[in-house]
Protein backbone atom coordinates (compact mmCIF):
# COMPACT_ATOMS: atom_id res chain seq x y z
CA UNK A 1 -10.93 -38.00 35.15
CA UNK A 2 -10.34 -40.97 32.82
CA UNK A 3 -6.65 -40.27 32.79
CA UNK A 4 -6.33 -40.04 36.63
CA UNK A 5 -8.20 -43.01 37.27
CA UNK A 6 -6.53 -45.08 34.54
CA UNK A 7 -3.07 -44.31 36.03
CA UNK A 8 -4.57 -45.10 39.52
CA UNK A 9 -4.98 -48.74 38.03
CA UNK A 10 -1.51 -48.97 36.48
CA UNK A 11 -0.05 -48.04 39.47
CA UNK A 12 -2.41 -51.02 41.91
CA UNK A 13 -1.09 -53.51 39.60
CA UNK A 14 3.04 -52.23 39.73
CA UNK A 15 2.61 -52.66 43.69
CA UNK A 16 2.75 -56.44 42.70
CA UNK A 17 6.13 -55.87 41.10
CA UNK A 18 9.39 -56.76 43.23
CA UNK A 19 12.47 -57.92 42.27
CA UNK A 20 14.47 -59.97 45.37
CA UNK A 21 16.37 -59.10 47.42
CA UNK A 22 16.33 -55.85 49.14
CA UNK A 23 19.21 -54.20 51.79
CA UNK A 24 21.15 -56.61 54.24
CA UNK A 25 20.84 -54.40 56.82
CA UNK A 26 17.08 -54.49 56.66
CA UNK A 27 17.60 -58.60 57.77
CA UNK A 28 17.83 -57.49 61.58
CA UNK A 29 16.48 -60.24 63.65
CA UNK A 30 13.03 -58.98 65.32
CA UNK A 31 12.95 -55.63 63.34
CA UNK A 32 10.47 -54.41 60.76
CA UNK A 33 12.90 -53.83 57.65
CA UNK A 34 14.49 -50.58 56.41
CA UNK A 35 12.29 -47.36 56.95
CA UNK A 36 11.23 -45.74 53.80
CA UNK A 37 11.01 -42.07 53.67
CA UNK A 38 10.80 -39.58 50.52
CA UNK A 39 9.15 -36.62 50.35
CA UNK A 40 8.39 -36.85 46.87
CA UNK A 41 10.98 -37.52 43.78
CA UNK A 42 11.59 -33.90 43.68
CA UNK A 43 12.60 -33.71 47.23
CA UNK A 44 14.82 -36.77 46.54
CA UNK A 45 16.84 -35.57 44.17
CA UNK A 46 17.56 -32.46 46.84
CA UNK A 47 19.37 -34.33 49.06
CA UNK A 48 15.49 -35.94 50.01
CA UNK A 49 14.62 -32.75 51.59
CA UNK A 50 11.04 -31.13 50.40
CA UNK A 51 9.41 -30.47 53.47
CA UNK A 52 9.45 -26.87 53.00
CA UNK A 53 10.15 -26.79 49.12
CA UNK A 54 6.73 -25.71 48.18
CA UNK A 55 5.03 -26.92 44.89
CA UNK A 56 2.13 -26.90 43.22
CA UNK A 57 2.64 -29.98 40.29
CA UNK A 58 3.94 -32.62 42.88
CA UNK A 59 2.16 -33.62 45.97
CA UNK A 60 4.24 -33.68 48.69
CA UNK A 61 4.24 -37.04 51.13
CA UNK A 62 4.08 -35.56 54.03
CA UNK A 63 3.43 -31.94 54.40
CA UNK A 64 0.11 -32.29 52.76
CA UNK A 65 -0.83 -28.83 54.13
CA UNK A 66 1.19 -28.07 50.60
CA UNK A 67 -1.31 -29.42 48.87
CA UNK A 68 -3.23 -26.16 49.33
CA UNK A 69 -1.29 -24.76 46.53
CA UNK A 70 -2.91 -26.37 43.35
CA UNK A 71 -5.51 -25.56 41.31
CA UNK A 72 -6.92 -28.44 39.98
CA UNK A 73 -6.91 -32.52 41.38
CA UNK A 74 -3.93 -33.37 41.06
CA UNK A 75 -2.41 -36.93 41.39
CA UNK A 76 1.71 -38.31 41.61
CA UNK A 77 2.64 -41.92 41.83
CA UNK A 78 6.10 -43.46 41.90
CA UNK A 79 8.12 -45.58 41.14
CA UNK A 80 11.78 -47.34 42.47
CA UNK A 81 13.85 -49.70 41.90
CA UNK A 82 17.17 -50.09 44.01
CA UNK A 83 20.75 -51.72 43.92
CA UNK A 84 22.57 -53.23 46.69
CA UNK A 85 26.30 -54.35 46.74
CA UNK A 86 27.08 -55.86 49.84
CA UNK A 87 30.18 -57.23 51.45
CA UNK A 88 30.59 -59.30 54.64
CA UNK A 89 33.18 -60.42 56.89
CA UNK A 90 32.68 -63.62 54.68
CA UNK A 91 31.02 -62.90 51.28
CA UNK A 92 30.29 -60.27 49.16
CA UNK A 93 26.97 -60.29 47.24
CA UNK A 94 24.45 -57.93 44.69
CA UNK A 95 20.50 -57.69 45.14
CA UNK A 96 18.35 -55.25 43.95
CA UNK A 97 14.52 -54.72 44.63
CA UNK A 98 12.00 -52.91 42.76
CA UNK A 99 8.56 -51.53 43.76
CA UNK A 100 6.14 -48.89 44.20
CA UNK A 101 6.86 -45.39 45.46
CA UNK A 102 3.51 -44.16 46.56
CA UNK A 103 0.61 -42.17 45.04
CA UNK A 104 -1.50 -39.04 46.25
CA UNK A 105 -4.37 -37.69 44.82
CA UNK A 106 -5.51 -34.03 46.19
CA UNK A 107 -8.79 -32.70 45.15
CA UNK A 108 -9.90 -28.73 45.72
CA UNK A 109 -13.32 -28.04 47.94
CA UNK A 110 -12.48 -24.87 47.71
CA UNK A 111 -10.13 -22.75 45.68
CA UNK A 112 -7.50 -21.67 47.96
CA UNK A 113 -8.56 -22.61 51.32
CA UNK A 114 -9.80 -26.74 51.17
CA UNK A 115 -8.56 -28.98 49.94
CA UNK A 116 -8.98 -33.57 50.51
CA UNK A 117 -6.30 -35.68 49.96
CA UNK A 118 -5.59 -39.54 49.56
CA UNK A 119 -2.29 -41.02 50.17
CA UNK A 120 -0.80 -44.59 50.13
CA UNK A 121 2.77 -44.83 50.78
CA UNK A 122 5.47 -47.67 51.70
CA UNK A 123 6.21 -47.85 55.55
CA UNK A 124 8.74 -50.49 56.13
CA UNK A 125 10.30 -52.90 53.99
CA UNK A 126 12.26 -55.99 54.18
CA UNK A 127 12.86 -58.60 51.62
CA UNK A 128 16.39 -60.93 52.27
CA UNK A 129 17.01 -64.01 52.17
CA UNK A 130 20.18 -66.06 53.92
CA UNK A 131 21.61 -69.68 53.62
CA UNK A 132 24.30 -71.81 55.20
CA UNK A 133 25.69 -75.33 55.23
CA UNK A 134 24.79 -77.05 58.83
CA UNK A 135 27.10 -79.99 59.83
CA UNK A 136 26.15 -82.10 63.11
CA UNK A 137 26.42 -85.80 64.36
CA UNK A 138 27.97 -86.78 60.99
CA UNK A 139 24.29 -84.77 59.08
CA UNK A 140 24.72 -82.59 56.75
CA UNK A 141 21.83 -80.36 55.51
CA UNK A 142 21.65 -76.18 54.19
CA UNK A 143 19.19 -73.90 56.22
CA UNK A 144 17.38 -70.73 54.19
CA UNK A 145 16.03 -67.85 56.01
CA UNK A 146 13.97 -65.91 54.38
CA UNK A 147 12.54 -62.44 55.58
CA UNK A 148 10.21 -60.33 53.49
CA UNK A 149 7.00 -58.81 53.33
CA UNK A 150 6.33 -54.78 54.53
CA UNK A 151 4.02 -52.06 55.65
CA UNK A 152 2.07 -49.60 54.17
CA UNK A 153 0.52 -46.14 55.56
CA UNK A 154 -2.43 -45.23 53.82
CA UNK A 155 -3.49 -41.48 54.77
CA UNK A 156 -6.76 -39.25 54.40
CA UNK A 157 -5.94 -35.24 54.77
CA UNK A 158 -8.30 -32.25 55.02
CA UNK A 159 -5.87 -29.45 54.44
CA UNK A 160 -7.07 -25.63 55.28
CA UNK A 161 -5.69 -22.32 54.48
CA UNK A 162 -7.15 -19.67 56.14
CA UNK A 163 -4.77 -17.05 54.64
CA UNK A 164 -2.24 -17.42 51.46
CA UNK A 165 0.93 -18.14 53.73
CA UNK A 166 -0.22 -20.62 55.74
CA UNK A 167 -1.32 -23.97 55.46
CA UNK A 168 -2.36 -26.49 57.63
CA UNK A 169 -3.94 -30.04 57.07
CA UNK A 170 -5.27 -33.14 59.91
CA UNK A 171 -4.36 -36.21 58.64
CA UNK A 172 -5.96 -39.78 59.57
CA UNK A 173 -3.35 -42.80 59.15
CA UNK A 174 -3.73 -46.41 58.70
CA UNK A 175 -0.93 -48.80 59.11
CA UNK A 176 -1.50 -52.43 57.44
CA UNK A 177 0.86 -55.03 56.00
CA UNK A 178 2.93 -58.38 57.34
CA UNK A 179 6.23 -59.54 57.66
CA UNK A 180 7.15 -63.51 57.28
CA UNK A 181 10.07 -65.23 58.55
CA UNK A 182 10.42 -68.53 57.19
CA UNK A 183 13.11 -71.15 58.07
CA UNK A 184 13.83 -74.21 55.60
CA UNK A 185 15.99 -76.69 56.51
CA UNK A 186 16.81 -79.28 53.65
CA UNK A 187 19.10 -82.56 54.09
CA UNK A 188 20.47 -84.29 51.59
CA UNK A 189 20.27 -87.78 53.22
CA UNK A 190 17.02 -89.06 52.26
CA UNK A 191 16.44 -90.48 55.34
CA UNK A 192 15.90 -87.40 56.59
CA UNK A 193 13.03 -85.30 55.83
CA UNK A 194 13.25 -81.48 54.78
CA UNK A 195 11.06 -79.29 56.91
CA UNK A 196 10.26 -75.62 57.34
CA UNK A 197 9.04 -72.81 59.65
CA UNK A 198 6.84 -70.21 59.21
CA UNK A 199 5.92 -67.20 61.18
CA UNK A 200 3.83 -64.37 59.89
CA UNK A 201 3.30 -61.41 61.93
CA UNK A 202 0.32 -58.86 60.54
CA UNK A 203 0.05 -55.21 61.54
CA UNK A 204 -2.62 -52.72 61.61
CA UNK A 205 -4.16 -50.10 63.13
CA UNK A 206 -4.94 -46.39 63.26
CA UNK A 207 -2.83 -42.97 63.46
CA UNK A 208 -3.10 -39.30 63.31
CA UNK A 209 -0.69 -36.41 62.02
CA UNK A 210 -0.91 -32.90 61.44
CA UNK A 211 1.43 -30.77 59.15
CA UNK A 212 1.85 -26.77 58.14
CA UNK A 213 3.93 -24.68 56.19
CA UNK A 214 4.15 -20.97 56.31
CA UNK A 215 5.57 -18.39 54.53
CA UNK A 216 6.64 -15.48 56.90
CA UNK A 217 8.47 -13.67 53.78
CA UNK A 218 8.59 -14.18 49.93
CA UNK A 219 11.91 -15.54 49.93
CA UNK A 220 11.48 -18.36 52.74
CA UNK A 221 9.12 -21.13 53.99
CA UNK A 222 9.27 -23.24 56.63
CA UNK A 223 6.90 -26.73 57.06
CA UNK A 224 6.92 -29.94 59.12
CA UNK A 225 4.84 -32.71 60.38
CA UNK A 226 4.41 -34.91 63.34
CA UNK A 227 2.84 -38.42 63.14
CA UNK A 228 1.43 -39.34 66.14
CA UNK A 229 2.43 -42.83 67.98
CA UNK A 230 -0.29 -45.02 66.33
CA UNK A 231 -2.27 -47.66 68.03
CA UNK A 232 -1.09 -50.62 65.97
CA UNK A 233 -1.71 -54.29 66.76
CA UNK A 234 0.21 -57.11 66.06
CA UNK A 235 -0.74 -60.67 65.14
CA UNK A 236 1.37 -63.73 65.01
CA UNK A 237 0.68 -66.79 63.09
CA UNK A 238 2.16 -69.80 62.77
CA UNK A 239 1.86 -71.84 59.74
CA UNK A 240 3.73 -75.05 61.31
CA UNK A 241 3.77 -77.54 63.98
CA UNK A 242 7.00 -76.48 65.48
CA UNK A 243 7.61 -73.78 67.37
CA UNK A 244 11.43 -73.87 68.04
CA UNK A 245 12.18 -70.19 66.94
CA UNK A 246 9.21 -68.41 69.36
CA UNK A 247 12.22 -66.48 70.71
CA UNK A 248 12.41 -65.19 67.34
CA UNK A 249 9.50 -62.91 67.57
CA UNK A 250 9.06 -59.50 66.73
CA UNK A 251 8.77 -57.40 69.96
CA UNK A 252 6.62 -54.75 68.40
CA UNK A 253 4.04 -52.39 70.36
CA UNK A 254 3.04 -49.68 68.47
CA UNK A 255 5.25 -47.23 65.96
CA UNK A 256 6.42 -44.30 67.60
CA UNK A 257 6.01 -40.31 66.89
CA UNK A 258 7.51 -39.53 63.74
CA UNK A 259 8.13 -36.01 63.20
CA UNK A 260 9.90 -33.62 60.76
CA UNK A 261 10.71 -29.99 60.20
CA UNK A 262 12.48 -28.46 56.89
CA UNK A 263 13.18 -24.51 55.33
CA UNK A 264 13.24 -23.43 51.94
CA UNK A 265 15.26 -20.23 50.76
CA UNK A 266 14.92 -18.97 47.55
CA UNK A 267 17.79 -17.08 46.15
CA UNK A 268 16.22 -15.87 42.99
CA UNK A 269 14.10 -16.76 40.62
CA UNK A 270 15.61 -19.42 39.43
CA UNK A 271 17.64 -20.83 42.57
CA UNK A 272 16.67 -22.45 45.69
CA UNK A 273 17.98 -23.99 48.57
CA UNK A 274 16.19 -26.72 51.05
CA UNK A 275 17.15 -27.89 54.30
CA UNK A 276 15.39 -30.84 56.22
CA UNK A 277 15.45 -32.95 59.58
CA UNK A 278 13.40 -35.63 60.33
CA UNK A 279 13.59 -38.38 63.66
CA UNK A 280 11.86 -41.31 64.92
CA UNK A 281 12.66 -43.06 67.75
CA UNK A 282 12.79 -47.00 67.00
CA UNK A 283 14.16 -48.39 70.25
CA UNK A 284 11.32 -47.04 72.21
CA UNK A 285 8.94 -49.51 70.36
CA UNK A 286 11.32 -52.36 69.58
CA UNK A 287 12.99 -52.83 72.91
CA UNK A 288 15.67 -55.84 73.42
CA UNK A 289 17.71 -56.49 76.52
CA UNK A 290 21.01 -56.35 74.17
CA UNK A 291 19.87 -52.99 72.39
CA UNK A 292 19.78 -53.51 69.37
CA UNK A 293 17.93 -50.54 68.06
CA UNK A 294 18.16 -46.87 67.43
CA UNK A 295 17.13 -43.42 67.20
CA UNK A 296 16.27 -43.53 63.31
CA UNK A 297 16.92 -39.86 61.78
CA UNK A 298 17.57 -38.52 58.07
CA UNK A 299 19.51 -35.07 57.40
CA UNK A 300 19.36 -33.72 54.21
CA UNK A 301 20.52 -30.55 51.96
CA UNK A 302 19.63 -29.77 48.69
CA UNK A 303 19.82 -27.24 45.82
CA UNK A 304 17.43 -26.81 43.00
CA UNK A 305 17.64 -24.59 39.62
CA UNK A 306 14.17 -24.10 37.93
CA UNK A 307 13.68 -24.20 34.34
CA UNK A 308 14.01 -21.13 32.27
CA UNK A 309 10.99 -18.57 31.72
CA UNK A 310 11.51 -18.35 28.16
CA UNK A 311 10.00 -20.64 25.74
CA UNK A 312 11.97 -19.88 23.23
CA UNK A 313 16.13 -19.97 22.19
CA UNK A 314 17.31 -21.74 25.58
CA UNK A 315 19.60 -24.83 25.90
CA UNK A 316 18.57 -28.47 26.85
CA UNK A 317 19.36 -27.97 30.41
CA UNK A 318 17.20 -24.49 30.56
CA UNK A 319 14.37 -26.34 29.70
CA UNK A 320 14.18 -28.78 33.01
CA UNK A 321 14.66 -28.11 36.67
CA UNK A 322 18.05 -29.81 38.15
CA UNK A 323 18.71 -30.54 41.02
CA UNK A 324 21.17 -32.25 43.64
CA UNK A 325 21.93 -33.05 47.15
CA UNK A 326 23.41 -34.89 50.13
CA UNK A 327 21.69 -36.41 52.93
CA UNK A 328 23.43 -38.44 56.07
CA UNK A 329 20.75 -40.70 57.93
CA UNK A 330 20.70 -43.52 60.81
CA UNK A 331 18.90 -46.58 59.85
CA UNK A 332 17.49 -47.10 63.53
CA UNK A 333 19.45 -50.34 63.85
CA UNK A 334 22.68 -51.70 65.62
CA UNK A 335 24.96 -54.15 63.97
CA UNK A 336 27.26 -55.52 66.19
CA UNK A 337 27.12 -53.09 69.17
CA UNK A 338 27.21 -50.03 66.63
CA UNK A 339 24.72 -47.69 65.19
CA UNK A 340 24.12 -47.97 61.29
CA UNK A 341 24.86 -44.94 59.65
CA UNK A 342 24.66 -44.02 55.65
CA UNK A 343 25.79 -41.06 53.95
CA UNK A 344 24.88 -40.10 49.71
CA UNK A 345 24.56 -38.19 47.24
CA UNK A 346 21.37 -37.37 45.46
CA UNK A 347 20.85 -35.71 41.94
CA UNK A 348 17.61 -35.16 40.43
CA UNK A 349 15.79 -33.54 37.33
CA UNK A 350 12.09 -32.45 36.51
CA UNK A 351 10.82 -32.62 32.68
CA UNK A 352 7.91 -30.71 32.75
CA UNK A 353 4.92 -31.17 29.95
CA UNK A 354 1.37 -30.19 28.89
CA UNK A 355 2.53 -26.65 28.87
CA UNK A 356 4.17 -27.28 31.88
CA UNK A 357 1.29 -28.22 33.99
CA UNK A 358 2.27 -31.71 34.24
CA UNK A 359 5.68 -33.28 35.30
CA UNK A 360 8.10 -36.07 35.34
CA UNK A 361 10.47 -36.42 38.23
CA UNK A 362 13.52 -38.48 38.01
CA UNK A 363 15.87 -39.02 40.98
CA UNK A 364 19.20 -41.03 41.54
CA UNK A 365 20.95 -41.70 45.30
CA UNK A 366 24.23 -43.08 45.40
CA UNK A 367 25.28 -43.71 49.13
CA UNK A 368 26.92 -46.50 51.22
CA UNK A 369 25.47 -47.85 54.44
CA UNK A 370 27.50 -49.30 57.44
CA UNK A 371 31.33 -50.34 58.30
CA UNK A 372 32.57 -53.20 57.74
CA UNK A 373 35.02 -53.07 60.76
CA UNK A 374 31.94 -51.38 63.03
CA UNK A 375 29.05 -53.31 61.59
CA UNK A 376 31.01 -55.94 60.34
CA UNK A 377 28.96 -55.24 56.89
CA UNK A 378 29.25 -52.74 54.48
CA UNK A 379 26.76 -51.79 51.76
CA UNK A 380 26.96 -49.57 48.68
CA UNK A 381 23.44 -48.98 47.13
CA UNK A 382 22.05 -46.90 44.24
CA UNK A 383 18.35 -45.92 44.42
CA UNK A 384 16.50 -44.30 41.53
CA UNK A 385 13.19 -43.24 41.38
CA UNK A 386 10.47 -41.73 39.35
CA UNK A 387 7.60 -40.11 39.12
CA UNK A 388 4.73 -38.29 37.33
CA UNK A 389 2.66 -35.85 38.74
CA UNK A 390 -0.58 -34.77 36.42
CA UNK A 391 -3.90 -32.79 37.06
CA UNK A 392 -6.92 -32.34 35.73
CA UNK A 393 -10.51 -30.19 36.57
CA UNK A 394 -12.88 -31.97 38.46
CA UNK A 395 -16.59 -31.32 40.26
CA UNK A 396 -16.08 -27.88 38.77
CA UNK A 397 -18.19 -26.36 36.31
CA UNK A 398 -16.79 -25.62 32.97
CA UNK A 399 -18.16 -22.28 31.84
């Protein structure tokens, strides 16, 4: 238990780590940042598929109904850190952000059949930041907008199994976090004096989900999820006199249903192949008279080949799972007129340890987001993550 809860800390004090600035495209005026969505590093490096890929080392971040498959409490937290290089009708620019990736915890009631898990994991995010040179009446000053802060989903799952090829889990969600807009507008003259704008918006509220996987033969599983639309409220704060950019305000209800569904085929013992869609429809909560927003979706394929089953007289590679991917997504956003669209690349390797009970994850994603002709901006972006997923007995009796 003292390992568990002693990576539980390390990971609470990385969720203070970030690195500005994240994705242009997550800048869109009255949105709520880039979606994030992983399964789980191991998923990621399949093209970020996993909702079928069934595994009982690394807890999966949204079928929890796979959690049903371990032995022992189990815990995986994450980490990412992410690349952006960005060019513009009028500039081209790099950014990169780093933060956490989530962390479950899964516990057994009951070996085989219960099982209570604990999730936090990254919602939205948005962290940009914009500046240009003003000229009016013969005044001259630079205005800064800044956007950044995000949203979290923190989950609690009861996930049952009332026979070995099915599993099925309730799951409660919480949504909390803020997003701040703040405007800065400094002259040069000293005559005139620099000012800025602040607007903080804060979001919370309840949700509820359900997943299942089930195994109909050996060879194949199939699992998805549905998030229910949550009952979210949002606060707005101003921290300034001025109120000049109220048209600026987020117009956000609720977030909608968010559901997924993904198939696993295993071709021997060794190979498998994953196949996932998942869809959430952002324009029905963020609605704008120009239409601005989208249907956000994600696509992905993967293959994976498992380490050998020999311990001994095997190459490097045979001793590590590899795996790799493609994946084509909508970001749920228009620029200019146009839907956003990215397509990439994903490879991925597991290390396993402690007798191969334990495991590190390690993921890369090489893709490129919008057109600059469509969009009018154009972003190439590399996104790596890790993770470690470890387990150990507890509230069981040691005989």
């Amino acid at each position: 238990m003292k390992i568990l809860i002693k990576y539980l800390l390390t990971a609470w004090i990385l969720l203070s780590v970030s690195l500005p600035a994240g994705s242009y495209f997550s800048s869109k005026a009255k949105g709520l940042g880039l979606r994030s969505y992983t399964t789980g590093v191991r998923g990621f490096g399949m093209g970020n598929t996993g909702l079928a890929a069934t595994d009982s080392i690394m807890l999966n971040n949204y079928v929890t109904s796979q959690w049903r498959q371990i032995d022992f409490t189990r815990a995986t937290f994450g980490m990412y850190y992410q690349r952006f290089n960005t060019d513009t009708e009028n500039s081209s620019f790099n950014t990169s952000t780093a933060d956490l990736a989530g962390m479950n915890i899964a516990v057994p009631l009951k070996h085989g059949q219960w099982v209570l898990g604990l999730s936090l994991q990254p919602y939205t995010t948005v962290d940009f930041k914009t500046s240009q040179v003003v000229e009016s009446d013969s005044i001259s000053f630079t205005q800064y907008s800044l956007s950044n802060g995000s949203i979290s989903k923190a989950q609690i799952s009861l996930i049952w199994s009332p026979f070995p090829s099915l599993g099925l889990s309730l799951n409660g969600n919480y949504y909390f976090g803020s997003l701040q807009d703040t405007y800065e507008f400094r002259f040069t003259e000293s005559s005139f004096l620099s000012t800025s704008h602040t607007i903080k918006y804060s979001i919370s509220g309840p949700g509820v989900g359900v997943s299942m996987d089930f195994q109909p033969v050996r060879a194949v599983s199939i699992g998805g999820f549905v998030d229910f639309q949550s009952a979210t409220d949002l606060k707005t704060t101003y921290l300034s006199q001025s109120t000049i950019f109220g048209d600026k305000t987020r117009n956000f209800d609720q977030f909608p249903l968010h559901y997924g569904i993904g198939a696993a085929f295993k071709i021997d013992n060794r190979w498998s192949l994953a196949v996932d869609y998942t869809a959430q429809d952002w324009a029905k909560v963020m609605r704008t008279e120009n239409g601005e927003f989208d249907q956000w979706s994600h696509t992905g394929v993967g293959i994976e080949r498992k380490q050998s089953p020999k311990r001994r007289n095997v190459g490097f590679f045979d001793r590590m799972d590899l795996r790799a991917g493609y994946s084509n997504a909508r970001l749920g956003y228009q620029f200019n007129g146009e839907p956003v669209t990215q397509n990439a690349v994903h490879l991925g390797l597991g290390i396993p340890f402690s007798s191969s009970l334990n495991r590190i994850d390690v993921g890369v994603e090489a893709g490129v987001r919008g057109d600059l002709q469509k969009n009018l901006a154009k972003e190439q972006y590399t996104n790596f993550q890790i993770s470690i997923s470890i387990g150990e007995l507890w509230f069981q009796k040691i005989r």
